[in-house]
PDB file of N, CA and C in Angstrom:
ATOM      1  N   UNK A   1      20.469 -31.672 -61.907  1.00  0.00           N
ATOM      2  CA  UNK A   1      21.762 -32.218 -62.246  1.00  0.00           C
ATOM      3  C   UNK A   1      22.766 -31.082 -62.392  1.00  0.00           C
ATOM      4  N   UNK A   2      23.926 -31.542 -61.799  1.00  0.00           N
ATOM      5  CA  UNK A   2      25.329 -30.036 -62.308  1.00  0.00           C
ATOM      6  C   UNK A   2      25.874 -30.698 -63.590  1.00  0.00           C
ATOM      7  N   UNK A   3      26.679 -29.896 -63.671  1.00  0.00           N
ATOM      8  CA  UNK A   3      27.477 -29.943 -64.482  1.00  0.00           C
ATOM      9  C   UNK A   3      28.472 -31.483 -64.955  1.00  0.00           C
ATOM     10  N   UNK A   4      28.741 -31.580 -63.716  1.00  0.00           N
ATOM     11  CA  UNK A   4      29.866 -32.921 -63.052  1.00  0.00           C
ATOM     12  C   UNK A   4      29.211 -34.327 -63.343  1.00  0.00           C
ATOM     13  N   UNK A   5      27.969 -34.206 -63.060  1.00  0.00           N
ATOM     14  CA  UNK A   5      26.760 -35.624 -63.710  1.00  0.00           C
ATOM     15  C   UNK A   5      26.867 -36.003 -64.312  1.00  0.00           C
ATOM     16  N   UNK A   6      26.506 -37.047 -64.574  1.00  0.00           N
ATOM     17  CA  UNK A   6      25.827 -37.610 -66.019  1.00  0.00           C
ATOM     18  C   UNK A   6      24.511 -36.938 -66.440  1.00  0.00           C
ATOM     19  N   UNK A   7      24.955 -36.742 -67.661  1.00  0.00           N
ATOM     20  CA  UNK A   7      23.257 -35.814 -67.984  1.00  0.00           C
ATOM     21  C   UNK A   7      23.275 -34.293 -67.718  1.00  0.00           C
ATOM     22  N   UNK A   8      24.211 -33.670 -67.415  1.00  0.00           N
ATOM     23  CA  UNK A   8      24.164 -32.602 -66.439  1.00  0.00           C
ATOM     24  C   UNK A   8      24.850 -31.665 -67.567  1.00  0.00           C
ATOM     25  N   UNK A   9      24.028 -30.537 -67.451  1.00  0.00           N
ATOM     26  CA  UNK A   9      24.423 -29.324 -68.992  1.00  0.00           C
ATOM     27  C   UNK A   9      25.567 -28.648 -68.056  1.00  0.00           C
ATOM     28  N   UNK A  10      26.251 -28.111 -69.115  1.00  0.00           N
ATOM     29  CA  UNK A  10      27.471 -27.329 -68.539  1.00  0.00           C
ATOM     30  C   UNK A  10      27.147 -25.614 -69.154  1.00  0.00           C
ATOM     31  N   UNK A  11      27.190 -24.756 -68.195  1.00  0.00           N
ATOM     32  CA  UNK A  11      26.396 -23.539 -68.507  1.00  0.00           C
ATOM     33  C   UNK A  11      27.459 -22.891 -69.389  1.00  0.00           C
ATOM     34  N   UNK A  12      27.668 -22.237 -70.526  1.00  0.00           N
ATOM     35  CA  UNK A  12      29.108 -21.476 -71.060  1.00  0.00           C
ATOM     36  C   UNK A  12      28.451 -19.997 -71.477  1.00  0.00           C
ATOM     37  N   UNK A  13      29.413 -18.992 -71.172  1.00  0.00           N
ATOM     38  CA  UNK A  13      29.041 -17.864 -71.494  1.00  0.00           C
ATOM     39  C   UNK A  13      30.838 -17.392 -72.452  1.00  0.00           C
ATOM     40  N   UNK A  14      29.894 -17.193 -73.604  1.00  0.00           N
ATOM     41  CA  UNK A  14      30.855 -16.620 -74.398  1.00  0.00           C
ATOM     42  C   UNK A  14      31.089 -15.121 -74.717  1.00  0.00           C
ATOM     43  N   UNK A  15      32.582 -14.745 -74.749  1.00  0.00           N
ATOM     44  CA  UNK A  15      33.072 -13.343 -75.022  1.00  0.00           C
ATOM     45  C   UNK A  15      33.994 -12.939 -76.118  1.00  0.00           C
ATOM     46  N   UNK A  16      33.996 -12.189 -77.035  1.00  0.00           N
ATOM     47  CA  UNK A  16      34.401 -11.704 -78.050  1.00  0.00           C
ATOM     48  C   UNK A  16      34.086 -10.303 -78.697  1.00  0.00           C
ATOM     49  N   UNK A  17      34.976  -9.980 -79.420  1.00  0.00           N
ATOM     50  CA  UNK A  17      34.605  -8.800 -79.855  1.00  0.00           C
ATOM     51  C   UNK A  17      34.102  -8.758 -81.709  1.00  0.00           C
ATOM     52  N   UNK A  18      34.061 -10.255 -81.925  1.00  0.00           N
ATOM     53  CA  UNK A  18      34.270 -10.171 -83.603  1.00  0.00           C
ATOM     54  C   UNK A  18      32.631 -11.122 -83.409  1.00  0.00           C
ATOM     55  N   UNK A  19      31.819 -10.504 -83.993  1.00  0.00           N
ATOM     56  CA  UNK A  19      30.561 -10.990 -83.933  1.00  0.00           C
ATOM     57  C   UNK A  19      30.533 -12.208 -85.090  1.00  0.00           C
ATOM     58  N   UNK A  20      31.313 -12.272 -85.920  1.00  0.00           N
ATOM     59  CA  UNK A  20      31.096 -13.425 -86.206  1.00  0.00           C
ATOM     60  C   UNK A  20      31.871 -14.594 -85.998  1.00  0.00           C
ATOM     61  N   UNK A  21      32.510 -14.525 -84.981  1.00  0.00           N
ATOM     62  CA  UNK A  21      33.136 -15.559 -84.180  1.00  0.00           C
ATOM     63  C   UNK A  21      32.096 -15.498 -82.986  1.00  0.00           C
ATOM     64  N   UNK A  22      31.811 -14.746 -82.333  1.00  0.00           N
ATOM     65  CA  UNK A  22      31.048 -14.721 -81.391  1.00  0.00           C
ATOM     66  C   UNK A  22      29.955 -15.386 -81.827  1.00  0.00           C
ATOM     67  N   UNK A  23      29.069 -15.476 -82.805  1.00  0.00           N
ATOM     68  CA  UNK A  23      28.025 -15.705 -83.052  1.00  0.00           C
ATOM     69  C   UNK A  23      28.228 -17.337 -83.406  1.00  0.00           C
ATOM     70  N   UNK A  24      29.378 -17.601 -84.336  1.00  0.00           N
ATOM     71  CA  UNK A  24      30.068 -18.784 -84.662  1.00  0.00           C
ATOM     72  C   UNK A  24      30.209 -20.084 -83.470  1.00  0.00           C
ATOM     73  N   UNK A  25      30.782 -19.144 -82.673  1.00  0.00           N
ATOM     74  CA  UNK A  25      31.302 -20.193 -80.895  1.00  0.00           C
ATOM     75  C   UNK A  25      29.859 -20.276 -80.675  1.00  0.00           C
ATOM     76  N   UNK A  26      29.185 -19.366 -80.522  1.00  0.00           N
ATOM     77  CA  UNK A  26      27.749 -19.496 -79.948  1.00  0.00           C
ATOM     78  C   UNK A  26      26.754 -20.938 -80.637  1.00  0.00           C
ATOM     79  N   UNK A  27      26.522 -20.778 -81.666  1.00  0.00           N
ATOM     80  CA  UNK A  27      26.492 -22.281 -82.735  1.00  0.00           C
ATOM     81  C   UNK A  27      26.639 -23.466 -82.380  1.00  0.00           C
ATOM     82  N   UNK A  28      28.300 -23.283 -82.651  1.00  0.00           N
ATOM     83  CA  UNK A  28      28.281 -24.871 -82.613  1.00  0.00           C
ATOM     84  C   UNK A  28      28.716 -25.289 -81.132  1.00  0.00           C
ATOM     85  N   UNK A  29      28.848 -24.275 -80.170  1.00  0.00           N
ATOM     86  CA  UNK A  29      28.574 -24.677 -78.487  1.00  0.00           C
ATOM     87  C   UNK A  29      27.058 -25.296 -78.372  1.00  0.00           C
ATOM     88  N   UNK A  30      25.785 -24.768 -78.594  1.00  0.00           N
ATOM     89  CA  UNK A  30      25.438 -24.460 -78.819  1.00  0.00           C
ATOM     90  C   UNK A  30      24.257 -26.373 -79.542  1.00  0.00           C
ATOM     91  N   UNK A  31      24.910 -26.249 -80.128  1.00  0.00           N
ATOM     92  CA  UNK A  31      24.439 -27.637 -80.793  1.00  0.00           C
ATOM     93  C   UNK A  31      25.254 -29.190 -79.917  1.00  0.00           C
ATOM     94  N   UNK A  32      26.061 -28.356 -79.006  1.00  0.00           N
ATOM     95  CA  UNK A  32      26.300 -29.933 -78.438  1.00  0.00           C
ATOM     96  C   UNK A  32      25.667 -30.159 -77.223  1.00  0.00           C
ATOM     97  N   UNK A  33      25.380 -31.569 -77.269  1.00  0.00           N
ATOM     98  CA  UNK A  33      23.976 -32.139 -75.958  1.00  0.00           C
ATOM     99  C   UNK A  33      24.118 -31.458 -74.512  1.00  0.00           C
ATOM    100  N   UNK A  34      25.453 -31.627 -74.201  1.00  0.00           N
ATOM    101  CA  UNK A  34      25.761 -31.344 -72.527  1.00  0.00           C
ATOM    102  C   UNK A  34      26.175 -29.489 -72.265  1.00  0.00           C
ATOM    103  N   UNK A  35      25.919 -28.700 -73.571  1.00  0.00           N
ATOM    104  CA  UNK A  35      26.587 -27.640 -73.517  1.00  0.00           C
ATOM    105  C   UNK A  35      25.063 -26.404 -73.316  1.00  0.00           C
ATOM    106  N   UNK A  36      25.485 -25.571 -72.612  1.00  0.00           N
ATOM    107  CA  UNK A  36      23.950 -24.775 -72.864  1.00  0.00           C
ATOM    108  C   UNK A  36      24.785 -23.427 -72.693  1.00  0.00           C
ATOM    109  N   UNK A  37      24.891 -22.747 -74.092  1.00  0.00           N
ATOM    110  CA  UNK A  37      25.333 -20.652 -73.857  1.00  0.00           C
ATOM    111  C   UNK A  37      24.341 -20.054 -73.636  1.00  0.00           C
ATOM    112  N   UNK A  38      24.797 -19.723 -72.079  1.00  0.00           N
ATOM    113  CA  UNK A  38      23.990 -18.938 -71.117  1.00  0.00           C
ATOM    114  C   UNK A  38      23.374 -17.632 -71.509  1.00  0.00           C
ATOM    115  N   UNK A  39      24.807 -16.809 -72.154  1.00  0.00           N
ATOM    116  CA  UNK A  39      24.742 -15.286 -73.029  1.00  0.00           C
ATOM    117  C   UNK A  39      26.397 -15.254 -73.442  1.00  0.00           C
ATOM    118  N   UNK A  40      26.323 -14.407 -74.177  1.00  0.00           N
ATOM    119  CA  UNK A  40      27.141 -13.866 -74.919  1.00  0.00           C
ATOM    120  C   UNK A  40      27.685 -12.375 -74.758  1.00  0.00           C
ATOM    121  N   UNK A  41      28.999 -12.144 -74.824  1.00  0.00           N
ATOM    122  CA  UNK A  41      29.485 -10.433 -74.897  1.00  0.00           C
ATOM    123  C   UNK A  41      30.155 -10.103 -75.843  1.00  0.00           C
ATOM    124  N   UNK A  42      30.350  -8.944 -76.208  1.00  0.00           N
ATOM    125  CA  UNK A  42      31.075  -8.366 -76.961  1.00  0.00           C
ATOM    126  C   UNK A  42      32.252  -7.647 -76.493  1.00  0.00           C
ATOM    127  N   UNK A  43      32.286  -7.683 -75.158  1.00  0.00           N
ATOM    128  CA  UNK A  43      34.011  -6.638 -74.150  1.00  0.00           C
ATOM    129  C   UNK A  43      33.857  -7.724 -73.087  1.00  0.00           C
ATOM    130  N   UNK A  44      34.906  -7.338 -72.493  1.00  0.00           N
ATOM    131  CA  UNK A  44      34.882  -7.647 -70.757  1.00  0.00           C
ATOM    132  C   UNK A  44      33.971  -7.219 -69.572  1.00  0.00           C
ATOM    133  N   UNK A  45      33.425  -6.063 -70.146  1.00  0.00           N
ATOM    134  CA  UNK A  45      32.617  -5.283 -68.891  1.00  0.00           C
ATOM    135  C   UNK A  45      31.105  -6.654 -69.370  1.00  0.00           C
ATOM    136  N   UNK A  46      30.606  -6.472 -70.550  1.00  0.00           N
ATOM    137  CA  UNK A  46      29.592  -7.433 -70.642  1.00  0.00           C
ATOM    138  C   UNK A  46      30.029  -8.851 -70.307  1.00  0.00           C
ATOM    139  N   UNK A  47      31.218  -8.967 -70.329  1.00  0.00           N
ATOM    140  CA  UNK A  47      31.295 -10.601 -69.586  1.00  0.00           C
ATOM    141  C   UNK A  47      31.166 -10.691 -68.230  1.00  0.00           C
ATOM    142  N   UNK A  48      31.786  -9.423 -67.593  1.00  0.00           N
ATOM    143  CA  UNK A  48      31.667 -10.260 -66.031  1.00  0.00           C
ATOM    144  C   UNK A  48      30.027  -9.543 -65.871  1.00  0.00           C
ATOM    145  N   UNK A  49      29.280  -8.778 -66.449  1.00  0.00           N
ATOM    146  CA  UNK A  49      27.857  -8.622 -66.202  1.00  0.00           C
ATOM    147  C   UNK A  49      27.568  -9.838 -66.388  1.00  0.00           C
ATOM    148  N   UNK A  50      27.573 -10.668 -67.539  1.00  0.00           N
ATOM    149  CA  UNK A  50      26.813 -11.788 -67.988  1.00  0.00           C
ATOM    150  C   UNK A  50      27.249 -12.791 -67.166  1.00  0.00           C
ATOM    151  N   UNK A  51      28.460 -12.802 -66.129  1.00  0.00           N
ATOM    152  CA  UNK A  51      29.032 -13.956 -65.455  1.00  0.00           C
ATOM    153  C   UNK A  51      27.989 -13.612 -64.078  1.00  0.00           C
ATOM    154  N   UNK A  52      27.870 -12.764 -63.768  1.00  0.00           N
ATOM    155  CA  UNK A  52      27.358 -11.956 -62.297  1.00  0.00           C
ATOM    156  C   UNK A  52      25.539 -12.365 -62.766  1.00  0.00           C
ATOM    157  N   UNK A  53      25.435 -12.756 -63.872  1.00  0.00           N
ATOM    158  CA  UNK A  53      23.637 -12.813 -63.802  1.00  0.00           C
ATOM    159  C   UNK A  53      23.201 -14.118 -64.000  1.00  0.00           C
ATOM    160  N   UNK A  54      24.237 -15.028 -64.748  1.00  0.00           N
ATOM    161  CA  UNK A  54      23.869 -16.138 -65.078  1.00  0.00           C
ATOM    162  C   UNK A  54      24.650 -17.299 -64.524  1.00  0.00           C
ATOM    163  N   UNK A  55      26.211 -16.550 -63.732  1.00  0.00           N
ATOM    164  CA  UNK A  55      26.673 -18.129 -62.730  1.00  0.00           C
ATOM    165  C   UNK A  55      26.974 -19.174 -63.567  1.00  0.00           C
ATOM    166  N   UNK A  56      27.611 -19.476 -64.767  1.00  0.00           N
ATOM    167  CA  UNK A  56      28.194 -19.965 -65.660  1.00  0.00           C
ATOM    168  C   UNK A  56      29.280 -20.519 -65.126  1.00  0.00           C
ATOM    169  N   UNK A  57      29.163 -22.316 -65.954  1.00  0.00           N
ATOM    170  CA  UNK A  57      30.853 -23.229 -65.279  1.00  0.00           C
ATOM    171  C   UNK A  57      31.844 -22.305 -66.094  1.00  0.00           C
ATOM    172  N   UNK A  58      31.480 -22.363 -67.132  1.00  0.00           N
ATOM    173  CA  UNK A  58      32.870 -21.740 -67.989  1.00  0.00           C
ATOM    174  C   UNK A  58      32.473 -20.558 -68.629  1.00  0.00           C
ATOM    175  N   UNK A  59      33.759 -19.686 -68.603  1.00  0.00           N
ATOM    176  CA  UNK A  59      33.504 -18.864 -69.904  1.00  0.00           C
ATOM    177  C   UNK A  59      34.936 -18.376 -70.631  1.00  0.00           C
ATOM    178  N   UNK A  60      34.129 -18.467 -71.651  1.00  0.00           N
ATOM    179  CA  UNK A  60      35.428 -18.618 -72.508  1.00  0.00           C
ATOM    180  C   UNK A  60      35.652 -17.493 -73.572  1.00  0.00           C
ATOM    181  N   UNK A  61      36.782 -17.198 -73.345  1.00  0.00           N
ATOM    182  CA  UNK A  61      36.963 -15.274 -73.245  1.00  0.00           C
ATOM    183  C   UNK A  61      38.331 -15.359 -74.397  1.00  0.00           C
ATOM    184  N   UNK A  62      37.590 -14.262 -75.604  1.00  0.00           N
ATOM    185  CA  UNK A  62      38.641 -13.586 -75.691  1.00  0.00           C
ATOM    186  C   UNK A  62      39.821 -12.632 -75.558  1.00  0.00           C
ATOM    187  N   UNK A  63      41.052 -12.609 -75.842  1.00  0.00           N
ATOM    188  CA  UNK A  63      41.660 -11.863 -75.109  1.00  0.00           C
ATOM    189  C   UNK A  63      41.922 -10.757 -75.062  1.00  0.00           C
ATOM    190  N   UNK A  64      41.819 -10.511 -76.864  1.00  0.00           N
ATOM    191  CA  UNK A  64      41.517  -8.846 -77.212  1.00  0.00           C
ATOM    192  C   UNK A  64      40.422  -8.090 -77.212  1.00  0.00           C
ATOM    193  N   UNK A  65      39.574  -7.259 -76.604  1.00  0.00           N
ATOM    194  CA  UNK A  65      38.006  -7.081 -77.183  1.00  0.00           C
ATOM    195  C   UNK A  65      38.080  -5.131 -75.885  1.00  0.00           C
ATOM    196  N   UNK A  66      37.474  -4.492 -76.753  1.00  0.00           N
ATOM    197  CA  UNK A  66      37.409  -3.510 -76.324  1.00  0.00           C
ATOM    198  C   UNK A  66      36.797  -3.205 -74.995  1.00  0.00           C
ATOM    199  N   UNK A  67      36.860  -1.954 -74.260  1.00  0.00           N
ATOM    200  CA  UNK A  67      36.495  -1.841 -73.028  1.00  0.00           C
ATOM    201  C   UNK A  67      37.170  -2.053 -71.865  1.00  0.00           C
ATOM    202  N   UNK A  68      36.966  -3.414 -71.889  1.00  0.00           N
ATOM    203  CA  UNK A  68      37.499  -4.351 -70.394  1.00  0.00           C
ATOM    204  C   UNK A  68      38.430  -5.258 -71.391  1.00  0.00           C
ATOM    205  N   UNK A  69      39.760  -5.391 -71.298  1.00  0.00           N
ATOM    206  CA  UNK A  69      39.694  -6.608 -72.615  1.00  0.00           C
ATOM    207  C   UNK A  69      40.277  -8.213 -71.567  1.00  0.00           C
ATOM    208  N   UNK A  70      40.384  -9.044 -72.647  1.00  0.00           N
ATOM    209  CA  UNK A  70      40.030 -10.366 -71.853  1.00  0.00           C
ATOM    210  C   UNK A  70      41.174 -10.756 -70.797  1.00  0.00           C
ATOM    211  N   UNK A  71      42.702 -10.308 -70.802  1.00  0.00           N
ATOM    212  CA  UNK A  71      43.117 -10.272 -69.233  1.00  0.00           C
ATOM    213  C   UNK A  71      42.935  -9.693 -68.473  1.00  0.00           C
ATOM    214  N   UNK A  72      42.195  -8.573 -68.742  1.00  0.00           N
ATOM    215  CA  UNK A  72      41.800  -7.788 -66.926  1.00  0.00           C
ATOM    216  C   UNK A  72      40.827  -8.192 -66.593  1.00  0.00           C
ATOM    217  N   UNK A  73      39.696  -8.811 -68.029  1.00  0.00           N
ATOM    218  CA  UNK A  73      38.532  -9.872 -67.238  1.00  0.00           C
ATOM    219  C   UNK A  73      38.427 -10.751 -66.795  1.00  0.00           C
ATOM    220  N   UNK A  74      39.770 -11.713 -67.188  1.00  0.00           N
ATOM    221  CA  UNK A  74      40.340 -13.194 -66.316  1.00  0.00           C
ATOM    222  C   UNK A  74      40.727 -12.655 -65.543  1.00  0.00           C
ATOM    223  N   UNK A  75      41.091 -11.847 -65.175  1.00  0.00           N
ATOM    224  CA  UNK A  75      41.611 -11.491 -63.690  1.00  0.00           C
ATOM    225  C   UNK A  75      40.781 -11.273 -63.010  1.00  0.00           C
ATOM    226  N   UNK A  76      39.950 -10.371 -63.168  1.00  0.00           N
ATOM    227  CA  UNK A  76      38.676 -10.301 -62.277  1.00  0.00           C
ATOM    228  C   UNK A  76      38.184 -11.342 -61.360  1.00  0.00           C
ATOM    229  N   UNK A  77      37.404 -12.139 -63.141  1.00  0.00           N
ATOM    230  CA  UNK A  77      36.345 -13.534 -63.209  1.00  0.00           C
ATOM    231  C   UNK A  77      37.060 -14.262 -61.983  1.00  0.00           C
ATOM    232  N   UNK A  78      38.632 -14.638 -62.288  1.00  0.00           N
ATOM    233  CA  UNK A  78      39.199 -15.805 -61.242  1.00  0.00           C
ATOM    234  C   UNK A  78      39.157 -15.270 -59.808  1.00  0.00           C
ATOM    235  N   UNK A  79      39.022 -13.721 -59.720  1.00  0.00           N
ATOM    236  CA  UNK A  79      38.749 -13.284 -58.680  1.00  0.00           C
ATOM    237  C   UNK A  79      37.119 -13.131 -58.013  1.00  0.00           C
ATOM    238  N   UNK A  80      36.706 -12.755 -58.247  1.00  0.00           N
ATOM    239  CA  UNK A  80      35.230 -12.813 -58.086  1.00  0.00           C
ATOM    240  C   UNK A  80      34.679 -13.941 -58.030  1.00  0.00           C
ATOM    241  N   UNK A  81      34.544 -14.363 -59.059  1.00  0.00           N
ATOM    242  CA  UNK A  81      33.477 -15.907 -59.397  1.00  0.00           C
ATOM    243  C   UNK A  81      34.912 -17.088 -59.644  1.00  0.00           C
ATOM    244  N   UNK A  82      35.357 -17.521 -58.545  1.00  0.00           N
ATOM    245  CA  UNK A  82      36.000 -19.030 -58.499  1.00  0.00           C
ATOM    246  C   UNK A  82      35.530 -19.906 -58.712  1.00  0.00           C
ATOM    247  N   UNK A  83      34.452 -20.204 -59.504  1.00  0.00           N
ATOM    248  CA  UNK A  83      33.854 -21.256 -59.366  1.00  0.00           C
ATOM    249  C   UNK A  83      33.421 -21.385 -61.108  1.00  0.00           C
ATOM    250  N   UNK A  84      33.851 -20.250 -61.455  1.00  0.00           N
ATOM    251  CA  UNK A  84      33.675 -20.304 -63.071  1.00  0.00           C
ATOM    252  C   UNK A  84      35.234 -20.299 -63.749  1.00  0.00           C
ATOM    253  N   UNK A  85      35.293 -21.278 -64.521  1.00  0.00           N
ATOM    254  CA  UNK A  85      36.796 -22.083 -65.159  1.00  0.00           C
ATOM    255  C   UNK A  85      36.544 -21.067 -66.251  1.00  0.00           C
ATOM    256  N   UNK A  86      37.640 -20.394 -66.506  1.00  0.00           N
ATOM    257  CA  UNK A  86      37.753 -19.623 -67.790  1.00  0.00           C
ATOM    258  C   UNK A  86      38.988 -20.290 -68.855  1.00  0.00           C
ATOM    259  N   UNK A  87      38.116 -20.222 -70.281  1.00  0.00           N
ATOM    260  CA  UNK A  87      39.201 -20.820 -71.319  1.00  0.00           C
ATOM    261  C   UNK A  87      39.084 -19.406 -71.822  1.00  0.00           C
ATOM    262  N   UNK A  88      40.431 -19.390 -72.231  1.00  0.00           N
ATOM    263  CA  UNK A  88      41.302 -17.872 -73.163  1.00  0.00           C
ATOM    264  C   UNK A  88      41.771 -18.406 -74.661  1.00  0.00           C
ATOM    265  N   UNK A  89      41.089 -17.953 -75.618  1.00  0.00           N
ATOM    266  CA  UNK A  89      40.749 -17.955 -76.871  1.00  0.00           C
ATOM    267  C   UNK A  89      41.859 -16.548 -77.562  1.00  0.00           C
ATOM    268  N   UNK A  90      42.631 -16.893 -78.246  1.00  0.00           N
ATOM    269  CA  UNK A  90      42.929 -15.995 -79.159  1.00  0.00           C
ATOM    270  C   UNK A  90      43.455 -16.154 -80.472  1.00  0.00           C
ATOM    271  N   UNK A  91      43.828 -15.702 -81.074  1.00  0.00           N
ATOM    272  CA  UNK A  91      44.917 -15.987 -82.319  1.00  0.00           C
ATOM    273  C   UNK A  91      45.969 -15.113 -82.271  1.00  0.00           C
ATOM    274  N   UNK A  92      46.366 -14.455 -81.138  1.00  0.00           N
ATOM    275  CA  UNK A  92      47.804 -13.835 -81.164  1.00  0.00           C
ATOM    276  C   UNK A  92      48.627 -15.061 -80.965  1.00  0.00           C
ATOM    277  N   UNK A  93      50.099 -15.029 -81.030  1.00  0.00           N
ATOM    278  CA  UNK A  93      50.872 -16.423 -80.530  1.00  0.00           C
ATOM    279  C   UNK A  93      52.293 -15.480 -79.903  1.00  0.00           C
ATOM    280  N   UNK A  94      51.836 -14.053 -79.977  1.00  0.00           N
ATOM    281  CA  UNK A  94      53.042 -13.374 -79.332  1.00  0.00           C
ATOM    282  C   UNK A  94      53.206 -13.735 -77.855  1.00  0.00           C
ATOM    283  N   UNK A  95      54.593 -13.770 -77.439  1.00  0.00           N
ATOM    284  CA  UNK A  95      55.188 -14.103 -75.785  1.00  0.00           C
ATOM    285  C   UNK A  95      53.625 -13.349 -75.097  1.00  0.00           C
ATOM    286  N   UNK A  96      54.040 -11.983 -75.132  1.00  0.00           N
ATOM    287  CA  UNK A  96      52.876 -11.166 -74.729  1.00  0.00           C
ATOM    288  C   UNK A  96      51.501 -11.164 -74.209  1.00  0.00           C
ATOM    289  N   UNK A  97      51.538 -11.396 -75.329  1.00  0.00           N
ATOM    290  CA  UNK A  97      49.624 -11.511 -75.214  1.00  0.00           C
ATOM    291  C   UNK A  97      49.632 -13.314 -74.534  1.00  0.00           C
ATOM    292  N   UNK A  98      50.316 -14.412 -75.059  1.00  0.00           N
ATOM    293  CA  UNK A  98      49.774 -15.785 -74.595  1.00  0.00           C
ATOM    294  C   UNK A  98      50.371 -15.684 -72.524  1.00  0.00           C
TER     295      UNK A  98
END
């Protein structure tokens, strides 16, 4: 089954740099029926590794996180892997950063 089914798990790979949000999203994703977290990162460079090994529908990225941070990794991800829908998570609300 994909994703799109009935019945069909939706793969999510989560990214953050605050481990206990990271660990948090991981949870309660995590506990719902149709949802399965593939892996988890802590930067951008470990997200698009973890996107490149595990082929994930979504991943859902924060935007600040050291290394790679989460717009040069949406940029990538939408480049590379089209086929993985990225949600952008933050708590800035500056012009800027949203």
């Amino acid at each position: 089954m994909s994703a799109g089914e009935p019945g069909g798990q939706i793969r999510v790979v989560i990214a953050d740099d605050q481990r206990s949000v990271l660990d948090g999203l991981a949870l309660m994703l995590g506990l719902l029926p149709d949802i399965t977290v593939v892996a988890v990162a802590a930067d951008g460079a470990e997200l698009l590794a973890a996107v490149s090994q595990h082929h994930p529908d979504v991943a859902l990225v924060d935007l600040h996180m050291p290394v790679l941070d989460g717009i040069e990794a949406t940029r990538r991800l939408t480049a590379e892997y089209p086929g993985t829908a990225v949600v952008v998570l933050t708590t800035y609300s500056d012009d800027t950063s949203v």
